[in-house]
Each structure stands twice: as C-alpha cells, then as structure tokens.
PDB file of N, CA and C in Angstrom:
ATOM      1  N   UNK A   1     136.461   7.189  89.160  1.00  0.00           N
ATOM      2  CA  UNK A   1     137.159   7.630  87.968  1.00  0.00           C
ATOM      3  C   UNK A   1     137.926   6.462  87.369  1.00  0.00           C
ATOM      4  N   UNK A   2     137.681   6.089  85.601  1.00  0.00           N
ATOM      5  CA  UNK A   2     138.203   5.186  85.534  1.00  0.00           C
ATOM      6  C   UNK A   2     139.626   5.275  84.954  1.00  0.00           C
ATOM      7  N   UNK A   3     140.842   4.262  85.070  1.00  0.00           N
ATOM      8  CA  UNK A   3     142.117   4.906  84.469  1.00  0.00           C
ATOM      9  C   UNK A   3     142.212   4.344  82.826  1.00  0.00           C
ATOM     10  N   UNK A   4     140.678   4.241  82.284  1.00  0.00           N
ATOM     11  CA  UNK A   4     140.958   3.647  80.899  1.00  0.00           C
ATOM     12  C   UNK A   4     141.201   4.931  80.076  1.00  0.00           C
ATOM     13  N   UNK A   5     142.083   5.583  78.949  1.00  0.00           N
ATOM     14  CA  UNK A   5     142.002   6.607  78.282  1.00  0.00           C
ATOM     15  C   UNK A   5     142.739   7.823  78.708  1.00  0.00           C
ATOM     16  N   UNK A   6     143.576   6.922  79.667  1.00  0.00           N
ATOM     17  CA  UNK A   6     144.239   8.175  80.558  1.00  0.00           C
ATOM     18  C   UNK A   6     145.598   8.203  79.708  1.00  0.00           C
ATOM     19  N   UNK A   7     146.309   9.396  79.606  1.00  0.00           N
ATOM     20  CA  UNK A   7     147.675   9.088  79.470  1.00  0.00           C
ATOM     21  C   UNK A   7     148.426   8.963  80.878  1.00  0.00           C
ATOM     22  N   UNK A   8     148.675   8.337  81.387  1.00  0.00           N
ATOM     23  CA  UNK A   8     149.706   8.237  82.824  1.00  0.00           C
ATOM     24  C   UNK A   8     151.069   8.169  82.459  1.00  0.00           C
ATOM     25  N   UNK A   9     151.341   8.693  83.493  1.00  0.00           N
ATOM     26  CA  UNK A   9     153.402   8.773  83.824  1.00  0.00           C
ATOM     27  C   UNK A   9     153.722   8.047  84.644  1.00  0.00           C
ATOM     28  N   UNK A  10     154.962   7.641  84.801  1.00  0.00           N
ATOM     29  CA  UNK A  10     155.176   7.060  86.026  1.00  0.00           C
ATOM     30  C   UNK A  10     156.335   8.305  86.784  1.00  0.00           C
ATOM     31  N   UNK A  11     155.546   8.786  87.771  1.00  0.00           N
ATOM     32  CA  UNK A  11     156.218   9.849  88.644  1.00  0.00           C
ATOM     33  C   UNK A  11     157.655   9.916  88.871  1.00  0.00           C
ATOM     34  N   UNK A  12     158.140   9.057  88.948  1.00  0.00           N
ATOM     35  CA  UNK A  12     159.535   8.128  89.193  1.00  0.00           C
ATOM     36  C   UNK A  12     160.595   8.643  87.996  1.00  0.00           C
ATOM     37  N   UNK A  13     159.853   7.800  87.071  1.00  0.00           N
ATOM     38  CA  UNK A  13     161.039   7.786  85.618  1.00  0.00           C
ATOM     39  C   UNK A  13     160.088   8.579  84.635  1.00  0.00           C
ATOM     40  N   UNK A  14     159.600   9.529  84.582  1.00  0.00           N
ATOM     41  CA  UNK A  14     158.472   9.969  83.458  1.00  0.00           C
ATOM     42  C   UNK A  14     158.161   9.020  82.267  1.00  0.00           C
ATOM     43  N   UNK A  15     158.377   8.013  82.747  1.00  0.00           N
ATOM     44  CA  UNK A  15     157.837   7.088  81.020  1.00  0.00           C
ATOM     45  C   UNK A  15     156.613   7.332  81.059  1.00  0.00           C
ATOM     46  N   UNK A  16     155.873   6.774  80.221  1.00  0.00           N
ATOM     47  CA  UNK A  16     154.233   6.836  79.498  1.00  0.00           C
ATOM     48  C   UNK A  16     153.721   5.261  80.226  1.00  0.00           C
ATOM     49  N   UNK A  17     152.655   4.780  81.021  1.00  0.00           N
ATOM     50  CA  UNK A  17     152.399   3.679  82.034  1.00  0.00           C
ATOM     51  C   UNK A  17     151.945   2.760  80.491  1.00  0.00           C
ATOM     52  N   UNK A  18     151.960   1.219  80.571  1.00  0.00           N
ATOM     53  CA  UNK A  18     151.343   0.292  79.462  1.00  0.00           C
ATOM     54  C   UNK A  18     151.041  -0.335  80.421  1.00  0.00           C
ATOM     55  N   UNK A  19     149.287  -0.934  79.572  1.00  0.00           N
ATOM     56  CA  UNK A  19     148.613  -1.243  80.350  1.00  0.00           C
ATOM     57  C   UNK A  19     149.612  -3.331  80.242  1.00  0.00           C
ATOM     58  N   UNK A  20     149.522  -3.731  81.103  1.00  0.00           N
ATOM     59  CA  UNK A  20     149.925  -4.955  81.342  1.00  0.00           C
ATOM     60  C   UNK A  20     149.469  -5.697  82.283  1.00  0.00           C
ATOM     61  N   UNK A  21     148.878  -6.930  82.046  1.00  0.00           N
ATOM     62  CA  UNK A  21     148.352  -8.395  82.725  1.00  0.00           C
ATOM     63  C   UNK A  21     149.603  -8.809  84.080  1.00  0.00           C
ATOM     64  N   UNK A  22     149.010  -8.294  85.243  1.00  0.00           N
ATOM     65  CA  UNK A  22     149.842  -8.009  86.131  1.00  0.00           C
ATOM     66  C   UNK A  22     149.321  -9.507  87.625  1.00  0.00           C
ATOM     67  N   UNK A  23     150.028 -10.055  87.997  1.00  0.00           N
ATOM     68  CA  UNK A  23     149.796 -10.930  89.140  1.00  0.00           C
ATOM     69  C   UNK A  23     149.990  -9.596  90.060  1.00  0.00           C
ATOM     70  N   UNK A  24     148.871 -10.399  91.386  1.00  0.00           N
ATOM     71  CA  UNK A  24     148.864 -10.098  92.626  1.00  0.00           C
ATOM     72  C   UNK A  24     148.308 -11.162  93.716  1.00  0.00           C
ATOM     73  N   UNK A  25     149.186 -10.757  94.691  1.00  0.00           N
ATOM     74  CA  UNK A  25     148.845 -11.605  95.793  1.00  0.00           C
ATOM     75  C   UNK A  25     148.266 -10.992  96.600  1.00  0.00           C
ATOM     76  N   UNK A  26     147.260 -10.822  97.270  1.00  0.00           N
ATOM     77  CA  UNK A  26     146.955 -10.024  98.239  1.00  0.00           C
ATOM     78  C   UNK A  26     146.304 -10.975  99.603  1.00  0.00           C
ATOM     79  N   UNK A  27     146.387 -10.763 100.610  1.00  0.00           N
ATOM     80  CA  UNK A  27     146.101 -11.824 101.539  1.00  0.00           C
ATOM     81  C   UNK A  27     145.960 -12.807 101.220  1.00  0.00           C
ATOM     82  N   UNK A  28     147.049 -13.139 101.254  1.00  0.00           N
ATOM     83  CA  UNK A  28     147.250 -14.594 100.552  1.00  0.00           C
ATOM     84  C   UNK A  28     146.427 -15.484  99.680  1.00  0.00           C
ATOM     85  N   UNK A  29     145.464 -14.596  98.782  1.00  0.00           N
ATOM     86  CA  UNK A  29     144.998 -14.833  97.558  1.00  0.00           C
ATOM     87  C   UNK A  29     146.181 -14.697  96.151  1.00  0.00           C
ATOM     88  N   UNK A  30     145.844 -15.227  95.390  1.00  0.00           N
ATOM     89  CA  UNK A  30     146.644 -14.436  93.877  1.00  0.00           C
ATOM     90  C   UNK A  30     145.190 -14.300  93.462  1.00  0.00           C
ATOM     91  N   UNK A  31     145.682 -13.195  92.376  1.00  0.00           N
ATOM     92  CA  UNK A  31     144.885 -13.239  90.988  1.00  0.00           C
ATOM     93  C   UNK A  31     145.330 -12.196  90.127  1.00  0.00           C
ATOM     94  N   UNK A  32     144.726 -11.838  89.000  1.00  0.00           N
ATOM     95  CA  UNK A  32     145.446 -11.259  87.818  1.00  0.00           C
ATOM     96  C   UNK A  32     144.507 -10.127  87.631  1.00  0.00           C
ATOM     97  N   UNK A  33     145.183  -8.772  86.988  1.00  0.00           N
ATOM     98  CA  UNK A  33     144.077  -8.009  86.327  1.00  0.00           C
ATOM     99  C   UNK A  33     145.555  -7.122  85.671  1.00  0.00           C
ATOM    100  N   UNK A  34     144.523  -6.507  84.894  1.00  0.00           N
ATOM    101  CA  UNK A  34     145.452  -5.516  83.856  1.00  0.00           C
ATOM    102  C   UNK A  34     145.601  -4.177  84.394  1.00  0.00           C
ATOM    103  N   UNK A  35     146.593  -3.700  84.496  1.00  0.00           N
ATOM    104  CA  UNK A  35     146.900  -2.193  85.245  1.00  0.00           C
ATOM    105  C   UNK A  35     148.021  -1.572  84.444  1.00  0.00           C
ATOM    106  N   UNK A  36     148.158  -0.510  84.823  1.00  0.00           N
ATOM    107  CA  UNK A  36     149.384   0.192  83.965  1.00  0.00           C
ATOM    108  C   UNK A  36     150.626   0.228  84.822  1.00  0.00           C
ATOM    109  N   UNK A  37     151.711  -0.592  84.221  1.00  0.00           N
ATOM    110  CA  UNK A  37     153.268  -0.390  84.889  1.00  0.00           C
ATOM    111  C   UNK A  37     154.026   0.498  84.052  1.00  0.00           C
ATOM    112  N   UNK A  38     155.063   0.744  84.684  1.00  0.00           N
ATOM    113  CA  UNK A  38     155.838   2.005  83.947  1.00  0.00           C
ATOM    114  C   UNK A  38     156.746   0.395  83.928  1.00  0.00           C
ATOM    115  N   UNK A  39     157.405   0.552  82.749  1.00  0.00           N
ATOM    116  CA  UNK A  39     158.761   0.271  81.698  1.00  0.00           C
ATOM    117  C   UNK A  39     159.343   0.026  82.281  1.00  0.00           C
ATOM    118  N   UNK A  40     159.798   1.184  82.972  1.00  0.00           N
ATOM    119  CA  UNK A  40     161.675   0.959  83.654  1.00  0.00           C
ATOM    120  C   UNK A  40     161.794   0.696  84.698  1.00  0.00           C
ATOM    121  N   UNK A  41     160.881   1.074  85.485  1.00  0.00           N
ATOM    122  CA  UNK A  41     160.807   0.645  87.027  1.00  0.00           C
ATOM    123  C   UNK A  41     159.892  -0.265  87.436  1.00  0.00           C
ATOM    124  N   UNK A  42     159.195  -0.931  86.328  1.00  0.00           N
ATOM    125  CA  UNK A  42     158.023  -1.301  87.238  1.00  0.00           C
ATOM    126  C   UNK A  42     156.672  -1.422  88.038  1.00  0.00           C
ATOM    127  N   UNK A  43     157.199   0.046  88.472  1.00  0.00           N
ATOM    128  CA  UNK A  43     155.853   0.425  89.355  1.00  0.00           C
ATOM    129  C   UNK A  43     154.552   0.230  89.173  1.00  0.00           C
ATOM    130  N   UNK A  44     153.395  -0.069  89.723  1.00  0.00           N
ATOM    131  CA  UNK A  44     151.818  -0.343  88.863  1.00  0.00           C
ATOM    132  C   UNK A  44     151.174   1.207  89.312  1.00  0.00           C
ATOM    133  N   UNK A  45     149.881   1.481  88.810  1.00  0.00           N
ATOM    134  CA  UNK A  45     149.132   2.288  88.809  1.00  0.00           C
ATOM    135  C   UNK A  45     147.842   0.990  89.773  1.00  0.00           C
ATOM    136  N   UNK A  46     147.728   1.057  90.715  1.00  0.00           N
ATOM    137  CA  UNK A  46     146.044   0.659  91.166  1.00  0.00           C
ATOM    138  C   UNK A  46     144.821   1.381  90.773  1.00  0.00           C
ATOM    139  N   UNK A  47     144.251   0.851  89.922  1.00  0.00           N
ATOM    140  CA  UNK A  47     142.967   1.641  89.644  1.00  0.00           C
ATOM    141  C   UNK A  47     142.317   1.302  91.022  1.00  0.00           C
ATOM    142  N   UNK A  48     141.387   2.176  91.144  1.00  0.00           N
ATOM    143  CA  UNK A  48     139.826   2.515  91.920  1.00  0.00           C
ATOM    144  C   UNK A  48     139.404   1.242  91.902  1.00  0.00           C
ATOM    145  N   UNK A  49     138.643   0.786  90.913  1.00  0.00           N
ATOM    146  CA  UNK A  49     137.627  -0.400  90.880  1.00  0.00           C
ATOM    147  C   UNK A  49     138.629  -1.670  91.592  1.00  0.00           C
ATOM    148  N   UNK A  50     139.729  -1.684  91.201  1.00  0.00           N
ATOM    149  CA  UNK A  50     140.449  -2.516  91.687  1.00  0.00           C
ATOM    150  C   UNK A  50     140.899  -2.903  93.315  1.00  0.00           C
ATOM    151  N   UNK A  51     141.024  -1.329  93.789  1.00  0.00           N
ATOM    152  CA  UNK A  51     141.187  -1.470  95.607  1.00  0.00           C
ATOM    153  C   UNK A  51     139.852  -1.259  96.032  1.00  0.00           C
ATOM    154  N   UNK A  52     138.655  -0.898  95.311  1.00  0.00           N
ATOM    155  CA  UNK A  52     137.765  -1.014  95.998  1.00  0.00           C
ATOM    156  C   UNK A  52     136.415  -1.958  95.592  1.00  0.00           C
ATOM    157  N   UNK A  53     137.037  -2.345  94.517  1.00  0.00           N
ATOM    158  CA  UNK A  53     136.193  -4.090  93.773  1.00  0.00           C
ATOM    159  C   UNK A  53     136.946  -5.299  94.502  1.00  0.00           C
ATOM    160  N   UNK A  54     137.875  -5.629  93.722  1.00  0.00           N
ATOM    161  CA  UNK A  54     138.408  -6.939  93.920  1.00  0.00           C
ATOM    162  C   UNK A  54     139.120  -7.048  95.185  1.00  0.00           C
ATOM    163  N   UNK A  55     140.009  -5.966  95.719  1.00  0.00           N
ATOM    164  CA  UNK A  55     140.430  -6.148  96.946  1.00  0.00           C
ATOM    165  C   UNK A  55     139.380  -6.603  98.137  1.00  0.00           C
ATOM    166  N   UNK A  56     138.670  -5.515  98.302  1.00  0.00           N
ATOM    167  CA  UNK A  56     137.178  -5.654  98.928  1.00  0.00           C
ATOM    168  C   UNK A  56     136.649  -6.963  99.388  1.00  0.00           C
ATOM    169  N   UNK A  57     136.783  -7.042  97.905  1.00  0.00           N
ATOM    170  CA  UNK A  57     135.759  -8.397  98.018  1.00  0.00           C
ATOM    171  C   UNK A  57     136.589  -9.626  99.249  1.00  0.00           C
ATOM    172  N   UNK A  58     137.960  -9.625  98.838  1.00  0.00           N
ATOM    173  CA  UNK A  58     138.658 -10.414  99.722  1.00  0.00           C
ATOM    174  C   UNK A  58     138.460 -10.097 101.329  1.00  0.00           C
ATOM    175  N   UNK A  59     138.848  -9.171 101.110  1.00  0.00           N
ATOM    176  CA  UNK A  59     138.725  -8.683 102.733  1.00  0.00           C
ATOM    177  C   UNK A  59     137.281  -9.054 103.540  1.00  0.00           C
ATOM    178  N   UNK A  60     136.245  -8.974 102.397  1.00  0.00           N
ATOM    179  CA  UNK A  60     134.704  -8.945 103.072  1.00  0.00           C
ATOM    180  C   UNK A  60     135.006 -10.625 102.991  1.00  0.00           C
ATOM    181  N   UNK A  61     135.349 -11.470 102.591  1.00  0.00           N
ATOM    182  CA  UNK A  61     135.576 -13.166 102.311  1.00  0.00           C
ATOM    183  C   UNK A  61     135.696 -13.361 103.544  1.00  0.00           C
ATOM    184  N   UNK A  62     137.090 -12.692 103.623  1.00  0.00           N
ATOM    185  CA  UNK A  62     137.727 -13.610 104.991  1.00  0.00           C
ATOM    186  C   UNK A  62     136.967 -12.645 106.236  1.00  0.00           C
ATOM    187  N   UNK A  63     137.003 -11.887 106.681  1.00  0.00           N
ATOM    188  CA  UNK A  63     136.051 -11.164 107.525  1.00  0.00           C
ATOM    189  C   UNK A  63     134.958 -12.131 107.676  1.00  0.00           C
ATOM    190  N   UNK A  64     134.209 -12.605 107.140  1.00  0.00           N
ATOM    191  CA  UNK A  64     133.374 -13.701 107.303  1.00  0.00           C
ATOM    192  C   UNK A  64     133.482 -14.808 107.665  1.00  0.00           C
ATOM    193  N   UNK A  65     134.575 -15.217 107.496  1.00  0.00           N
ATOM    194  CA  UNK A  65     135.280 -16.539 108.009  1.00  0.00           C
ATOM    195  C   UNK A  65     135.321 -16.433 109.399  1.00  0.00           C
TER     196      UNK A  65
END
C-alpha cells in the first residue's frame, strides 16, 4: 500500500503529515528519501517500500559481507 494520496495525521498532535526530504541513518549507512513528518513533533511516517526496499537492501549488503 502506497502512502502517496493519503491524508495522514500524526497520532500524537493531530496535524495533517507533509511530505518532506528526510535524512536517515540506518546501520551506519545515511541516505535520504521523502516521507511524511508531522509539523510539531516531528515524527516520520515509514512507508512500506521504504522498510522493505531500501532498508532491505542494506541489511541483504552487509549480510553478505
């Protein structure tokens, strides 16, 4: 399911989520992708494709190593 077209909340503070160009580090990789944070707090939304695309992929990297 994708989160493009969604209206999202952020559970927290009910704001409306904007999508925003967000850093991440994840095993000690960085890289960037666009996700929805809420305003006031912060918080991100992880899409799907994202913990199970790009994360993935890292994990299957170093697993190989």
């Amino acid at each position: 399911m994708s989160t493009e077209g969604k209206n999202w909340k952020c559970a927290k503070c009910d704001k409306q989520l904007v999508l925003k160009n967000t850093n991440f580090f994840y095993l000690g990789h960085k890289f960037t992708y666009d996700v929805y944070n809420c305003p006031q707090c912060g918080k991100v939304l992880i899409p799907r494709e994202l913990a199970e695309g790009r994360m993935a992929e890292l994990e299957e990297a170093l697993e190989d190593k």
